[in-house]
N, C-alpha and C. Protein backbone atom coordinates (compact mmCIF):
# COMPACT_ATOMS: atom_id res chain seq x y z
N UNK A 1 52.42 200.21 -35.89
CA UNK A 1 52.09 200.81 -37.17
C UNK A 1 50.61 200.55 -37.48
N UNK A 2 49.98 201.59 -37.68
CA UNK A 2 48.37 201.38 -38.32
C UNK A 2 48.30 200.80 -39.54
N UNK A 3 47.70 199.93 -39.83
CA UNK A 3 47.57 199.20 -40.88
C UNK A 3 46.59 199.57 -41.65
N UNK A 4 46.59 200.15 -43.11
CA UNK A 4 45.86 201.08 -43.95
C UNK A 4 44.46 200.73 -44.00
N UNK A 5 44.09 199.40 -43.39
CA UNK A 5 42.95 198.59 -43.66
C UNK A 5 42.09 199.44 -42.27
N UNK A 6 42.84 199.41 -41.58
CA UNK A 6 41.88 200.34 -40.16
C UNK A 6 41.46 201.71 -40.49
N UNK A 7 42.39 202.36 -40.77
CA UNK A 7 42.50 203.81 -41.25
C UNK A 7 41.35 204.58 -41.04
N UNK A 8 40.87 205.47 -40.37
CA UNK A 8 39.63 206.25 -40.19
C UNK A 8 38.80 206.76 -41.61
N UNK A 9 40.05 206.80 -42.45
CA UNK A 9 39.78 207.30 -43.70
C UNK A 9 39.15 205.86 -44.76
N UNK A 10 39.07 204.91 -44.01
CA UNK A 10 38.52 203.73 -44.85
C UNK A 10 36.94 204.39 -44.99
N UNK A 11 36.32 204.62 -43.33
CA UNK A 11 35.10 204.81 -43.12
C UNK A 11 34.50 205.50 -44.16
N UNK A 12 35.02 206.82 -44.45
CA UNK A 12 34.24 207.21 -45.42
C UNK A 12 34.32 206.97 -46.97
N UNK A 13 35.15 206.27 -47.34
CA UNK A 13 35.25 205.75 -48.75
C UNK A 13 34.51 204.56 -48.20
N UNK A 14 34.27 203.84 -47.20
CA UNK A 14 33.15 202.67 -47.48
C UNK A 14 31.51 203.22 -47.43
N UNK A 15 31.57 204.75 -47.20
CA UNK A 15 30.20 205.35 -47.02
C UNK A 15 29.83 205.79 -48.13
N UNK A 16 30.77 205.84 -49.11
CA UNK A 16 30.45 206.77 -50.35
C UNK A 16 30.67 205.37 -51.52
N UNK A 17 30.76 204.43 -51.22
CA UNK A 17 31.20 203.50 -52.18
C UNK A 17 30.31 202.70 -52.25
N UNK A 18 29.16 202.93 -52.10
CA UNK A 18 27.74 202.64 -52.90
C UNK A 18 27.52 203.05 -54.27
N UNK A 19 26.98 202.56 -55.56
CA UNK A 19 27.18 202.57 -56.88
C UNK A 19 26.13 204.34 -57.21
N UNK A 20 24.91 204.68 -56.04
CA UNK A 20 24.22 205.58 -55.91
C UNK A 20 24.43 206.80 -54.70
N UNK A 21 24.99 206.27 -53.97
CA UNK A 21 24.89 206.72 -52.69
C UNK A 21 25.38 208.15 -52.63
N UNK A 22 26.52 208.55 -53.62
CA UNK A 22 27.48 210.26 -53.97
C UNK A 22 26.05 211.12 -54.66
N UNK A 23 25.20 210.29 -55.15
CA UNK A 23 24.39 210.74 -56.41
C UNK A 23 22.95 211.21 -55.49
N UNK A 24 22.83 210.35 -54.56
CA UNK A 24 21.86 210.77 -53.93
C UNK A 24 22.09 211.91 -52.71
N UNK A 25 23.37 211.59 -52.34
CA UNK A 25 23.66 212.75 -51.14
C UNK A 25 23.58 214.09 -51.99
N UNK A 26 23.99 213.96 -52.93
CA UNK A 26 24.30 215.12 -54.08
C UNK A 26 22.72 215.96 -54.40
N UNK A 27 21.94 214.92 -54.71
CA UNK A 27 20.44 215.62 -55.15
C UNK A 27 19.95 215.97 -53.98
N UNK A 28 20.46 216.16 -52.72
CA UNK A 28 19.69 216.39 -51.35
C UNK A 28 20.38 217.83 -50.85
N UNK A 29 21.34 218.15 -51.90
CA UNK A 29 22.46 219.43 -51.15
C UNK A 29 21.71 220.72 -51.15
N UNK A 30 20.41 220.94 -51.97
CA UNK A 30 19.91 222.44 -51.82
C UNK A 30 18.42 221.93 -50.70
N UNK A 31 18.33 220.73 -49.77
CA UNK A 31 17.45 220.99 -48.82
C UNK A 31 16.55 219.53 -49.50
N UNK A 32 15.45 219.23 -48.15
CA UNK A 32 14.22 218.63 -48.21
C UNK A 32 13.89 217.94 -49.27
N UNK A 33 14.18 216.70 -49.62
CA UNK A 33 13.21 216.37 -50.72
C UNK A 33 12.53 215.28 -50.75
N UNK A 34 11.56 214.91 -51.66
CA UNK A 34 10.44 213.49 -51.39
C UNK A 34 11.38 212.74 -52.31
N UNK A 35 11.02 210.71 -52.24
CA UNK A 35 11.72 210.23 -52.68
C UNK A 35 11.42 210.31 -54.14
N UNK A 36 10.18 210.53 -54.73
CA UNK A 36 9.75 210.86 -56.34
C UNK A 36 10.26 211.77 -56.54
N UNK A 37 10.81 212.74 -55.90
CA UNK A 37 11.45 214.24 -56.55
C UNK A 37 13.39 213.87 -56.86
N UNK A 38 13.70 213.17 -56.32
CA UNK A 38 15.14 212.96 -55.99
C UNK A 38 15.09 212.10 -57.33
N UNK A 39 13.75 210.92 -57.37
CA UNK A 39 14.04 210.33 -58.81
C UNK A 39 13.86 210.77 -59.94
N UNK A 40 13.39 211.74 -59.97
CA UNK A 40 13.34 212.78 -61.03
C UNK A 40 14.36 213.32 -61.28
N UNK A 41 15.00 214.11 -60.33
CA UNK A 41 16.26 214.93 -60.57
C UNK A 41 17.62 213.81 -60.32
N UNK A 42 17.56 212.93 -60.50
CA UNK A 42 18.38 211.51 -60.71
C UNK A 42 18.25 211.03 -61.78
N UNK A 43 17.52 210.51 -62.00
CA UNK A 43 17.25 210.08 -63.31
C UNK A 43 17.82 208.42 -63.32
N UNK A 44 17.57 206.94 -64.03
CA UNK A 44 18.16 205.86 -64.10
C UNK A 44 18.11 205.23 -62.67
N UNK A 45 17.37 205.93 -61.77
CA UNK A 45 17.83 204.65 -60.36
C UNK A 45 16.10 204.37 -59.82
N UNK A 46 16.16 203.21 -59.66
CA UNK A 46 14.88 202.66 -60.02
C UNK A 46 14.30 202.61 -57.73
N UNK A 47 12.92 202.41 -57.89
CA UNK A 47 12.43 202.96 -56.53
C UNK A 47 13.12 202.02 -55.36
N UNK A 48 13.85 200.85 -56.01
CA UNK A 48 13.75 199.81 -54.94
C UNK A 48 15.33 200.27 -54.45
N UNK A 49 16.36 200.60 -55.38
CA UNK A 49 17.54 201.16 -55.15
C UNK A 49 17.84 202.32 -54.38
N UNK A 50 16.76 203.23 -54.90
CA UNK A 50 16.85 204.72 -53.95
C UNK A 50 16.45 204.25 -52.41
N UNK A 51 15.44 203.24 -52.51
CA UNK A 51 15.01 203.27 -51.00
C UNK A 51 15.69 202.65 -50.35
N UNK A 52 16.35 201.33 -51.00
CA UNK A 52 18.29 200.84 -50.15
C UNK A 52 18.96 201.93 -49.62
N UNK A 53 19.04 202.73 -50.72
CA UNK A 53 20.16 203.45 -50.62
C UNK A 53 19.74 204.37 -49.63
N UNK A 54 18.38 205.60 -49.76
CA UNK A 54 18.42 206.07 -48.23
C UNK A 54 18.16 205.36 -47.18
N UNK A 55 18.03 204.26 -46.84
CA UNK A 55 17.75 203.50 -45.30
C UNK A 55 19.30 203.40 -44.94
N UNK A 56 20.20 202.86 -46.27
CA UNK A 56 21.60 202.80 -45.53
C UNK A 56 21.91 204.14 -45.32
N UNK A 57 22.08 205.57 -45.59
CA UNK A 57 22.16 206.82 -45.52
C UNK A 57 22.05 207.13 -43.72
N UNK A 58 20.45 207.00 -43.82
CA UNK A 58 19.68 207.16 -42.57
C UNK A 58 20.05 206.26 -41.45
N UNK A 59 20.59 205.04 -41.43
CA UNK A 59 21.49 204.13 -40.94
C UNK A 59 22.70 204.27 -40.44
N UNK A 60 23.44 205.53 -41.40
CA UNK A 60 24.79 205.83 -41.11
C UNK A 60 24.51 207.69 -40.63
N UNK A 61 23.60 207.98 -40.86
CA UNK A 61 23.81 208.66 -39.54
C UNK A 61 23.70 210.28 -40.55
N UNK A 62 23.21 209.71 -42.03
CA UNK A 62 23.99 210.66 -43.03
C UNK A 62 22.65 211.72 -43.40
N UNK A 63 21.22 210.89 -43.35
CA UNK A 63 19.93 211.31 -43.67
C UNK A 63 19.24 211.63 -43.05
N UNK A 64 18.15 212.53 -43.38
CA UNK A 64 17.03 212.22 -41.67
C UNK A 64 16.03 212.19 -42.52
N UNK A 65 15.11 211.26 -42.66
CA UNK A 65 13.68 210.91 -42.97
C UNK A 65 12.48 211.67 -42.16
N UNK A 66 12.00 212.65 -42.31
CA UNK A 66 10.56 213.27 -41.66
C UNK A 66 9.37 212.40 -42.38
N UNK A 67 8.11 211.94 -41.59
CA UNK A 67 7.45 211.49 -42.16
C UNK A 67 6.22 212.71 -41.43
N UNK A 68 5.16 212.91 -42.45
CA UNK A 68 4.48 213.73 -42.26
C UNK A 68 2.94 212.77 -42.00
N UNK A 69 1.92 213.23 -40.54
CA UNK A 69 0.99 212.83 -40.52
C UNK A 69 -0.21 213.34 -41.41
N UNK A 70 -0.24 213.16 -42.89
CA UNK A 70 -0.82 213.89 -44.01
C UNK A 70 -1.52 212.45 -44.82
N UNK A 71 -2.98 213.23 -45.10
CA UNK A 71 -3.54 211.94 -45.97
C UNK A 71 -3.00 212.80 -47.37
N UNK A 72 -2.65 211.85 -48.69
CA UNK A 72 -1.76 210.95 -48.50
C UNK A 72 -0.63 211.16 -47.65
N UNK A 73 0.20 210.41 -47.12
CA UNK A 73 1.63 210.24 -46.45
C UNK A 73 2.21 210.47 -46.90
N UNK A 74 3.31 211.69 -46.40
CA UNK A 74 4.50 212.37 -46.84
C UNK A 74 5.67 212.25 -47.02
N UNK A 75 6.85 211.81 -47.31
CA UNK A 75 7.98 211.49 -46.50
C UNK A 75 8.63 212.21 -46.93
N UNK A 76 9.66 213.27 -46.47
CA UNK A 76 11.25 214.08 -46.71
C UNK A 76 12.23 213.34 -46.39
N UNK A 77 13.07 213.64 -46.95
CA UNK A 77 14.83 213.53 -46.73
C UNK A 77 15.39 214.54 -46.52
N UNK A 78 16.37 214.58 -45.96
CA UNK A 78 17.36 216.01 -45.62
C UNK A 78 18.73 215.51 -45.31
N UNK A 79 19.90 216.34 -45.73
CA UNK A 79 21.20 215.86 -45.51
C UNK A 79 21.07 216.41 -43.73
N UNK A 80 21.88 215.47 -42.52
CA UNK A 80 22.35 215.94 -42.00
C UNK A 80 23.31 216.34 -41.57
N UNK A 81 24.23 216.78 -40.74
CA UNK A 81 25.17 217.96 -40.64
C UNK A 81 26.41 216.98 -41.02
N UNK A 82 26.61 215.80 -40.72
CA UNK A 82 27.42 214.81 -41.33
C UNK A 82 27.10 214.49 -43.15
N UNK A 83 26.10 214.78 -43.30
CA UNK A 83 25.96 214.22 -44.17
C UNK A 83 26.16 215.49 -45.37
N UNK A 84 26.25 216.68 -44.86
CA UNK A 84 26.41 217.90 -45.60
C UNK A 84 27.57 217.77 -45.33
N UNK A 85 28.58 217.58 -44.34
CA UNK A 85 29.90 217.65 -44.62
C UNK A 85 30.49 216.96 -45.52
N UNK A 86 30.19 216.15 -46.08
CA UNK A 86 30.36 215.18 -47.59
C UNK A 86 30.49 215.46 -48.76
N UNK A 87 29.26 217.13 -48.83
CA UNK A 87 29.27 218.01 -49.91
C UNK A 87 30.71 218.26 -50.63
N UNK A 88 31.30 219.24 -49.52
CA UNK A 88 32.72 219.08 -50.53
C UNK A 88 33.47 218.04 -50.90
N UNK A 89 34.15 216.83 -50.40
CA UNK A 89 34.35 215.95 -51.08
C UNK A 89 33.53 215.48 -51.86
N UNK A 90 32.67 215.69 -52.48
CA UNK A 90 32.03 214.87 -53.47
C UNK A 90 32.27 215.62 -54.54
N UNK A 91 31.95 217.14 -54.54
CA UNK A 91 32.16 218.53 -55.12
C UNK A 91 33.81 218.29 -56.05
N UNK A 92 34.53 218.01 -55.01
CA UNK A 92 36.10 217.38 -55.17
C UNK A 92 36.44 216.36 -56.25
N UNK A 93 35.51 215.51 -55.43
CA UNK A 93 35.42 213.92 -56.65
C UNK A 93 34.53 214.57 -58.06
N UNK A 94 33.95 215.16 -58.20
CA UNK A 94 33.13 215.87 -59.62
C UNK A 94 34.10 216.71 -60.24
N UNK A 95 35.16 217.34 -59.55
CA UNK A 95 35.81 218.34 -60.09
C UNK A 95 36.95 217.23 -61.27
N UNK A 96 37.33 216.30 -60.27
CA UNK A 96 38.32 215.01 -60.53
C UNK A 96 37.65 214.58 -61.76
N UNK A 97 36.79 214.02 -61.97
CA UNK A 97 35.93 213.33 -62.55
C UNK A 97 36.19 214.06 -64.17
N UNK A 98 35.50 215.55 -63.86
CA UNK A 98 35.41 216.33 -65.14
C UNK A 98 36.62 216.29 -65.75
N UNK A 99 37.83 216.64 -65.17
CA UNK A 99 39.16 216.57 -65.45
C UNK A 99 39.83 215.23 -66.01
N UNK A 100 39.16 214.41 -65.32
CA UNK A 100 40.13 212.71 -65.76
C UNK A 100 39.32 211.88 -66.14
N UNK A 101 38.39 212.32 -66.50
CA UNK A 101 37.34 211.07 -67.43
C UNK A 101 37.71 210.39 -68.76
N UNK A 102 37.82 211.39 -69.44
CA UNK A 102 38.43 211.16 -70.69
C UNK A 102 39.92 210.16 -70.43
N UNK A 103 40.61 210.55 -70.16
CA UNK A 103 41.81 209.57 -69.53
C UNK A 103 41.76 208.47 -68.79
N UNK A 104 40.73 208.42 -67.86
CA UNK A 104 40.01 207.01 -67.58
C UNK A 104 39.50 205.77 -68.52
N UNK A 105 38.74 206.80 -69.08
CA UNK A 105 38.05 206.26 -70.18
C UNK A 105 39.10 205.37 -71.35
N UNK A 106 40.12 206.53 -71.92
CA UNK A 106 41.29 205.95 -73.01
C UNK A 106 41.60 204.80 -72.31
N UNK A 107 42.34 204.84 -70.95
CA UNK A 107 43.06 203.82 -70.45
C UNK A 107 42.62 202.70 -70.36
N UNK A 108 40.95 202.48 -69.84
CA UNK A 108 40.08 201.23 -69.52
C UNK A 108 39.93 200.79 -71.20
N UNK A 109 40.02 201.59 -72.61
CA UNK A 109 39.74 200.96 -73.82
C UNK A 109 40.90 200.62 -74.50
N UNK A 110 41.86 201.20 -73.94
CA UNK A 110 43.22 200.61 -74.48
C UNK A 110 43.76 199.04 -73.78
N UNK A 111 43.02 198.88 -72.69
CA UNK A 111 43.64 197.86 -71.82
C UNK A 111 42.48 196.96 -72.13
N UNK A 112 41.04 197.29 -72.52
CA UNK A 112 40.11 196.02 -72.80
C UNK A 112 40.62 195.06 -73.93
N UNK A 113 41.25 194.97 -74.35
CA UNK A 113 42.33 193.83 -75.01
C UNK A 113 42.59 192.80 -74.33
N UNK A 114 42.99 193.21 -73.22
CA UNK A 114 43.81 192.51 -72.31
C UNK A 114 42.87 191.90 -71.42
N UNK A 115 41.92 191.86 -71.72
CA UNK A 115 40.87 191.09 -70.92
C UNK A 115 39.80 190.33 -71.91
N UNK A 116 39.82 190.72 -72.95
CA UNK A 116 39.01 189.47 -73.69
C UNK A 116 39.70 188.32 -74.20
């Protein structure tokens, strides 16, 4: 018996289970972008986090970094073909999200009782 802890399907919930990582694959889905442009259209994630977050990306096989020989120095991001396949599940998880937030939300303030 496979034990749920192996599961192929762990892999990618441990790829997406970075606190930024859905958010950044997400701002990369219409093509190419520099890391100041992604923090712009992000908004709240500060330079030292985005740049964790794409090295682990680019690490897993998910990003591709172009660096351009340009005074000043250039750098792009781009989803690659793994890393565009992610699009719809994430698309999925946003659809989820819009739908069960509110109900998330009630449940985690009805139960904070129970933790102070």
């Amino acid at each position: 018996m496979e034990l749920l802890a192996d599961c192929q399907t762990r892999l990618g919930i441990d790829l997406l289970s970075g606190t930024w990582t859905g958010v950044v694959l997400w701002s990369l889905r219409d093509g190419p972008l520099r890391p100041g442009e992604m923090r712009d259209s992000i908004g709240g994630i500060s330079q030292k986090v985005l740049t964790e977050t794409l090295r682990r990306l680019e690490f897993n096989g998910l990003v591709d970094r172009r660096r351009y020989a340009e005074a000043p120095p250039r750098v792009e991001y781009e989803l690659t073909e793994a890393g565009r396949g992610l699009l719809g599940p994430l698309r999925a998880l946003g659809e989820w999200s819009a739908r069960y937030a509110d109900d998330v939300m009630e449940a985690q303030s009805s139960r904070l009782t129970d933790f102070v």
